[in-house]
N, C-alpha and C. Protein backbone atom coordinates (compact mmCIF):
# COMPACT_ATOMS: atom_id res chain seq x y z
N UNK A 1 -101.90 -54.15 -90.05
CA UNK A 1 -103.18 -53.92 -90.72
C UNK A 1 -104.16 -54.97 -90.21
N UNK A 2 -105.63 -54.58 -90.00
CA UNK A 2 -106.73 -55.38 -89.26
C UNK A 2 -107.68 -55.00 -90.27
N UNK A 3 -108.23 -56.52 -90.65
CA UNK A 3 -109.62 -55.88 -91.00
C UNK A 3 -111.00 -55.75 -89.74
N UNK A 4 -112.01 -55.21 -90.15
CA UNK A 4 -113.13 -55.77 -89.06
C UNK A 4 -114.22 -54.52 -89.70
N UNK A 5 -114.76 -55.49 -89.80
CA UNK A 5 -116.17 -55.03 -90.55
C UNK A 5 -115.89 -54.74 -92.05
N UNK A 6 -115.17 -55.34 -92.82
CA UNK A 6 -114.76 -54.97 -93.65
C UNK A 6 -114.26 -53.44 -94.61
N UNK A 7 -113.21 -53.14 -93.23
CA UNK A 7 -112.42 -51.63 -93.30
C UNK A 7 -111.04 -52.31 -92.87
N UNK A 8 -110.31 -51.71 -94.02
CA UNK A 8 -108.90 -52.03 -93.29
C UNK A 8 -108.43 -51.47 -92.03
N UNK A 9 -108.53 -51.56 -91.13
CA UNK A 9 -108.03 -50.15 -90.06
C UNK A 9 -106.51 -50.81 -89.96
N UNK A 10 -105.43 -49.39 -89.98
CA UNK A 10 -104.08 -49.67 -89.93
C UNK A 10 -103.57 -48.42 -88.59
N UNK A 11 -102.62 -48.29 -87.92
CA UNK A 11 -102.16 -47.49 -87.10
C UNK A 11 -101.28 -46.26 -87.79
N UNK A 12 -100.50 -45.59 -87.16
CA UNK A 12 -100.17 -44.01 -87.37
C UNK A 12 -99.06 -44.52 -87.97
N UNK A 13 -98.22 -45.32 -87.97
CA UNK A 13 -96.81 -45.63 -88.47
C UNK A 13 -97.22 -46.44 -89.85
N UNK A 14 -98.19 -47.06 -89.79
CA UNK A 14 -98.38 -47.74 -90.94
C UNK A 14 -99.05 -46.90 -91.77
N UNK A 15 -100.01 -46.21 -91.14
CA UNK A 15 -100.56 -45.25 -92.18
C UNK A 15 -99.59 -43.99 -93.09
N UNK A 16 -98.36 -43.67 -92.28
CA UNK A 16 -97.65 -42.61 -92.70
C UNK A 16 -96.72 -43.61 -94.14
N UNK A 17 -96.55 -44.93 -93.50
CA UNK A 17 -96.01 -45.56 -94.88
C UNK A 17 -96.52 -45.70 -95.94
N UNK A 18 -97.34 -46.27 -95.93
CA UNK A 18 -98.98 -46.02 -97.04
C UNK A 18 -98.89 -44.68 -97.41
N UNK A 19 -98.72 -43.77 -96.72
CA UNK A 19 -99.10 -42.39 -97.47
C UNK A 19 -97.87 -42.01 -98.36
N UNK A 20 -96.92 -42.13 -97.63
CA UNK A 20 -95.46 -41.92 -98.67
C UNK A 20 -95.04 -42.87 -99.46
N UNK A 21 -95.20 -44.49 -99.64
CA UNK A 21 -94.88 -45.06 -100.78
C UNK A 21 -96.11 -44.73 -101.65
N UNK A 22 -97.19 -44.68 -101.34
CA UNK A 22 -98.72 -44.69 -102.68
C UNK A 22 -98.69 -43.20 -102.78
N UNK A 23 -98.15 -42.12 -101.98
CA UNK A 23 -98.49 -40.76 -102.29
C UNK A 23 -99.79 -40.58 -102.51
N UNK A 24 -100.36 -40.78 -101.40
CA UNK A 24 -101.56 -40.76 -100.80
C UNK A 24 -101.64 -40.21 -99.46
N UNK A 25 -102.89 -39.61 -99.47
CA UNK A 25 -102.87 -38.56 -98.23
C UNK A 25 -104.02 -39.10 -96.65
N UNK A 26 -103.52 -38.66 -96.01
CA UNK A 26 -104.56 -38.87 -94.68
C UNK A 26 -105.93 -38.11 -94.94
N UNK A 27 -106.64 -38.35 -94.67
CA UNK A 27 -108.21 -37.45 -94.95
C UNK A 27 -108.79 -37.31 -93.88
N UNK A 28 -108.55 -36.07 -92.97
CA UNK A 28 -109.12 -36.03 -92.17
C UNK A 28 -110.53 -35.15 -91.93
N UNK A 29 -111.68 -35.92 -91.15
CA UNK A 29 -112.90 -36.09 -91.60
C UNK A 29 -113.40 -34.99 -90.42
N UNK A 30 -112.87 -34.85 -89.45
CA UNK A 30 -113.26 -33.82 -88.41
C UNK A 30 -113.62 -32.09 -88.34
N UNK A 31 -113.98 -31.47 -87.48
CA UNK A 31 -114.31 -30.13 -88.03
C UNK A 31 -113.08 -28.97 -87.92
N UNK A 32 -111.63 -29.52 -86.92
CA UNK A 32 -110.84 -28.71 -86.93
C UNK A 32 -110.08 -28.81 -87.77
N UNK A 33 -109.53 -27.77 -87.86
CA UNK A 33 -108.68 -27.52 -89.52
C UNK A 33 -107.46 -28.77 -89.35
N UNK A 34 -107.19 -29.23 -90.47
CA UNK A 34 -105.73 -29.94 -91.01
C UNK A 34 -104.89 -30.35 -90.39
N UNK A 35 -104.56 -28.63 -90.50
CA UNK A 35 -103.15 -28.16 -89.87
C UNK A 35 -102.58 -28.44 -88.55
N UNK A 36 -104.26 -28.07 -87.80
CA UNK A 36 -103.83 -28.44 -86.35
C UNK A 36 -103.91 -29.96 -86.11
N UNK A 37 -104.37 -30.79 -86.61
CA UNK A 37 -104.44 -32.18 -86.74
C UNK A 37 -102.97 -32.87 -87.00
N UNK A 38 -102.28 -31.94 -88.51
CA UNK A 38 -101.45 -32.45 -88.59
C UNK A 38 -100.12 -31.89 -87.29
N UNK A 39 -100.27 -31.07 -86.76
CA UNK A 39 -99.35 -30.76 -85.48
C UNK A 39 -99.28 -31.51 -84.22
N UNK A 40 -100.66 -32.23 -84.01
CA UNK A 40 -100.46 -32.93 -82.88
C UNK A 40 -100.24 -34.65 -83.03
N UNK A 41 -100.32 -34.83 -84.39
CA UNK A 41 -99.99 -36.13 -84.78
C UNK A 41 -98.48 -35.88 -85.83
N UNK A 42 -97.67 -35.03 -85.66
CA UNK A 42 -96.67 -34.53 -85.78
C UNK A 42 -96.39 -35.11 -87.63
N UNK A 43 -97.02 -34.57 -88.22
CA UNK A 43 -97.09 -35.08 -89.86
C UNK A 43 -96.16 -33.53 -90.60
N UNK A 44 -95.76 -34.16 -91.64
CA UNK A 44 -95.31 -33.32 -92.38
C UNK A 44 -96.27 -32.75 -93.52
N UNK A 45 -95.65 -31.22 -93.53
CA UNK A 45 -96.68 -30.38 -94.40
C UNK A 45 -97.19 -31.23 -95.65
N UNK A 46 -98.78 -31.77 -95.46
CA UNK A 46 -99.10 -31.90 -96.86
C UNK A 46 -99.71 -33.11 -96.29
N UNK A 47 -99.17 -33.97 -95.80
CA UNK A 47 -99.50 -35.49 -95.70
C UNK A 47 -101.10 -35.59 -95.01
N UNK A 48 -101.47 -34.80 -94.98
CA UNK A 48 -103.19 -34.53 -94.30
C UNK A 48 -103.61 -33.80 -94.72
N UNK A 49 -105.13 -33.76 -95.00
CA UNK A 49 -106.11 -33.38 -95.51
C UNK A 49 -107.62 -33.15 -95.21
N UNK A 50 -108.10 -31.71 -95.31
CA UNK A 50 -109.19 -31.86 -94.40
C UNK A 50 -110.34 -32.28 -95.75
N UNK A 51 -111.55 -32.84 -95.43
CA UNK A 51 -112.30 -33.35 -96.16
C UNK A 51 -114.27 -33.83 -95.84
N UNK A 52 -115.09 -32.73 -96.12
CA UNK A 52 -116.28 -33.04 -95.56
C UNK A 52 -116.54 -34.88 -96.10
N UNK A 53 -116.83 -35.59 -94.90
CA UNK A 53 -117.25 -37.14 -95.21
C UNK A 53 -118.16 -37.00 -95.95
N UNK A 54 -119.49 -36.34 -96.17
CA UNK A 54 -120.44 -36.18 -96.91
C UNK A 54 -120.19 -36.36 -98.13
N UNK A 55 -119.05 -35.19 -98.12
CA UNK A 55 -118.73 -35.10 -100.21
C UNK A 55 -117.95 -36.49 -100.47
N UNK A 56 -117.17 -37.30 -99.76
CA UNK A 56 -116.93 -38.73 -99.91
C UNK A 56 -117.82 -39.97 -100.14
N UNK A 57 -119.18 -39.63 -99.44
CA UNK A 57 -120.03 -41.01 -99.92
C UNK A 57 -120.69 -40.64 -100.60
N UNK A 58 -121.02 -39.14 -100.93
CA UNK A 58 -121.85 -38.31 -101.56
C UNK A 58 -121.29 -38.58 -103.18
N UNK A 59 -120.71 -38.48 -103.20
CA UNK A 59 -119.83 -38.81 -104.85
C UNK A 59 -118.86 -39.62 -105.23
N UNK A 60 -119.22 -40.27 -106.47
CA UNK A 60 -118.33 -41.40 -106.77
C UNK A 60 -116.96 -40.34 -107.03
N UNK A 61 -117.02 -39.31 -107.77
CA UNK A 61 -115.71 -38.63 -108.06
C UNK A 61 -114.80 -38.35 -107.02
N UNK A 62 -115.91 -37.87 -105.93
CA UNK A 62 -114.85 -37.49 -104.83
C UNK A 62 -114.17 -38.46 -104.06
N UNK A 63 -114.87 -39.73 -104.02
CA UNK A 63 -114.48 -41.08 -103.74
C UNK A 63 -113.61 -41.73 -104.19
N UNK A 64 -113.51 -41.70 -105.29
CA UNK A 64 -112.48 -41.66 -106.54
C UNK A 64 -111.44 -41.37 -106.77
N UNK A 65 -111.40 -39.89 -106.19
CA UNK A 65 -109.84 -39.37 -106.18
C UNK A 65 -109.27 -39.39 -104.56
N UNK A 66 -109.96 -40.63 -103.59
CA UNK A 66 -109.29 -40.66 -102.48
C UNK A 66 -108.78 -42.27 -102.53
N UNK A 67 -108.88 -43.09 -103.37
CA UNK A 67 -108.73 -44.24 -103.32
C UNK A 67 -107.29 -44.26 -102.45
N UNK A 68 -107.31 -45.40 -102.23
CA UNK A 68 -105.93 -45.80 -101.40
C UNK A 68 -105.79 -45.11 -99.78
N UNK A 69 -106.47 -43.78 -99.86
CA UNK A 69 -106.39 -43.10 -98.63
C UNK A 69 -106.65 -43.72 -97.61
N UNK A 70 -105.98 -42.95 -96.14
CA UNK A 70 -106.55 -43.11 -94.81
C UNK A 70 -107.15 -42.49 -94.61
N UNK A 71 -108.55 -42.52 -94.01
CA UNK A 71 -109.72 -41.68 -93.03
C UNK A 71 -109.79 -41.63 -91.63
N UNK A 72 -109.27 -40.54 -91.45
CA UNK A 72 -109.02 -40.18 -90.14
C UNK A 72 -109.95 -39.04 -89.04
N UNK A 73 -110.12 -40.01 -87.95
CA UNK A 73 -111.33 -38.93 -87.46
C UNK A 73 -110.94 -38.75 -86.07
N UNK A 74 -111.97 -38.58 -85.18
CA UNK A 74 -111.64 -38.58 -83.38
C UNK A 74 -111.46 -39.68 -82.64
N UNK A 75 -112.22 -40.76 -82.97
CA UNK A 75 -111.95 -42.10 -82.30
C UNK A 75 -112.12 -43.31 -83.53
N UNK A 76 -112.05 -43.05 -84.49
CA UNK A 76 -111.95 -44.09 -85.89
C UNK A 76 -113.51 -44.35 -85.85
N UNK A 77 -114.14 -44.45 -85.18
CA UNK A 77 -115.69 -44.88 -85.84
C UNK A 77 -116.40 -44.21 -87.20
N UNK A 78 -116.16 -42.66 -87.49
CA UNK A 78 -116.58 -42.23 -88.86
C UNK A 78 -115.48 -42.19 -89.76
N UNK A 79 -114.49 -42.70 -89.20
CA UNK A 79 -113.77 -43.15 -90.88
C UNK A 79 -113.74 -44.51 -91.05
N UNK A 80 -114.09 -44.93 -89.93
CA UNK A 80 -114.73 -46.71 -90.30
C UNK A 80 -115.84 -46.82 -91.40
N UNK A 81 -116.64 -46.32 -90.93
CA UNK A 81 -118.00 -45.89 -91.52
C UNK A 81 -117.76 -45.28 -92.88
N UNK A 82 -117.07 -44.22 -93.28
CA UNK A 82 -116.73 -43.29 -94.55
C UNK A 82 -116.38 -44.29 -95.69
N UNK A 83 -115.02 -45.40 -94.42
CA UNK A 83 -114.42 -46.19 -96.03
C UNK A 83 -115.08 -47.10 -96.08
N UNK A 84 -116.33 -47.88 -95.51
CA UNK A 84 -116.47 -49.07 -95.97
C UNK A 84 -117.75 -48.33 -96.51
N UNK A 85 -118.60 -47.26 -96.46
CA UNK A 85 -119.56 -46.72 -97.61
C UNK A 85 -119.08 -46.10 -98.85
N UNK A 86 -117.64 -45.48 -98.85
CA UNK A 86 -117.03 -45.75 -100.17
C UNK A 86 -116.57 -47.03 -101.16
N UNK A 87 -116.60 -47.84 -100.31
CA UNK A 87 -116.01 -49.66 -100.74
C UNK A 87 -117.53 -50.05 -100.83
N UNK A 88 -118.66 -49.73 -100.23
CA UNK A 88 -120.10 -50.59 -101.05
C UNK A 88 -120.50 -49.69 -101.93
N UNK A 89 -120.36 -48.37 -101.90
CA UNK A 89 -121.47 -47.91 -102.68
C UNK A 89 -120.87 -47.51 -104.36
N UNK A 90 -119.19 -47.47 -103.97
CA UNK A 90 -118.40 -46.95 -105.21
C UNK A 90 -117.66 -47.80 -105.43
N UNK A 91 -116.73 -48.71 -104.86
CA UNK A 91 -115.74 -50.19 -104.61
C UNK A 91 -114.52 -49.30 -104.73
N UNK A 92 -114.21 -48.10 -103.99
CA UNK A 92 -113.29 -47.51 -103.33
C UNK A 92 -112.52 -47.87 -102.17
N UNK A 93 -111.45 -48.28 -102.66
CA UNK A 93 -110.83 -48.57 -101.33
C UNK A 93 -110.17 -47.79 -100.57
N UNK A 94 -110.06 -48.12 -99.47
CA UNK A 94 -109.05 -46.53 -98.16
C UNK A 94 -109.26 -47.82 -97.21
N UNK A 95 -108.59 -46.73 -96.46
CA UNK A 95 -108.39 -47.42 -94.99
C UNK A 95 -108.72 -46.45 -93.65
N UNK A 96 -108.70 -46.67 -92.32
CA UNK A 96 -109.02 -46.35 -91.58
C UNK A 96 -107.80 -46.02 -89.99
N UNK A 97 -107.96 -44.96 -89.76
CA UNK A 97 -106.70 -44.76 -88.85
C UNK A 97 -107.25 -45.80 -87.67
N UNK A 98 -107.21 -46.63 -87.29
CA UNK A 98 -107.24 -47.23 -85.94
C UNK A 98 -107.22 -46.62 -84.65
N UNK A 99 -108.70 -46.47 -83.89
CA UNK A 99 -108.73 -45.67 -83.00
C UNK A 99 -108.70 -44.08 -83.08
N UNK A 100 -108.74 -43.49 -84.54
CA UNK A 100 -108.42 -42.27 -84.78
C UNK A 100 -107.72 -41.66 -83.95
N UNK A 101 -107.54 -40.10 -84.21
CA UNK A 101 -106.65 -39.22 -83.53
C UNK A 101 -106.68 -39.74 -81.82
N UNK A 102 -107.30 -40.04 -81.20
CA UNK A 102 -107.62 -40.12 -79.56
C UNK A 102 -106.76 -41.50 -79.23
N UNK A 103 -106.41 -41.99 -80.67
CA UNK A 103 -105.64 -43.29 -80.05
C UNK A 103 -104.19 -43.01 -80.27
N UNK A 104 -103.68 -41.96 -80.78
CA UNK A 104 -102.52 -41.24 -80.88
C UNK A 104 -101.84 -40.49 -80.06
N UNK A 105 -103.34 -39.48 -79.55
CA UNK A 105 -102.23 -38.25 -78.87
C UNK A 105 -103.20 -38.58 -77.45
N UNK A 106 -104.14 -39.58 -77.01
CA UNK A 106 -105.10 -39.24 -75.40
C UNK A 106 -106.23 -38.73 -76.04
N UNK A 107 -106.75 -38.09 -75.18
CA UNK A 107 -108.42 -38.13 -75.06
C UNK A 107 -107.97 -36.31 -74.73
N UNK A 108 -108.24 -35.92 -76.24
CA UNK A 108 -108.14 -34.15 -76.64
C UNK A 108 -109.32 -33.67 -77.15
N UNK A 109 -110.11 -34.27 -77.48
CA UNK A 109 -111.20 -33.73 -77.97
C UNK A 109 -112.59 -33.89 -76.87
């Protein structure tokens, strides 16, 4: 785990631990569905989640019920961005996939 800029960013192994001891889900912030997200970062059914970023800084509720989460995007810069405007504007905490999906599977998008 790293902070920098005040976002936790953590990697794919650490994030999958986080998600199964807190039972907490990946949130992924991108426009392709889930599913296919969760196939190429080889996750088990459930552990990802698709999620407009908007409705995350947009509402304390929706912010709210992601606490603890990872935000996961194409190269980590808008889930950098997502959790540390949920942590000023609501004091929501999450974390951030490191390097997002492109630092996992190459340069797919």
């Amino acid at each position: 785990m790293e902070e920098k800029n005040g976002v936790l960013e953590v990697g794919l192994d650490e994030a999958l631990d986080i998600v199964r001891k807190n039972n907490v889900k990946l949130i992924w912030l991108g426009s392709e569905p889930a599913d296919y997200i969760a196939g190429l970062l080889d996750l088990k059914n459930g552990e990802i989640v698709g999620v407009n970023p908007n409705d995350l800084v947009g509402s304390r509720e929706e912010a709210a019920k992601r606490r603890g989460a990872i935000m996961v995007c194409y190269h980590g810069n808008t889930s950098a961005v997502v959790a540390r405007m949920m942590k000023q504007r609501y004091g929501v905490d999450s974390y951030s996939l490191k390097g997002g999906v492109t630092a996992v599977v190459g340069e797919i998008f």
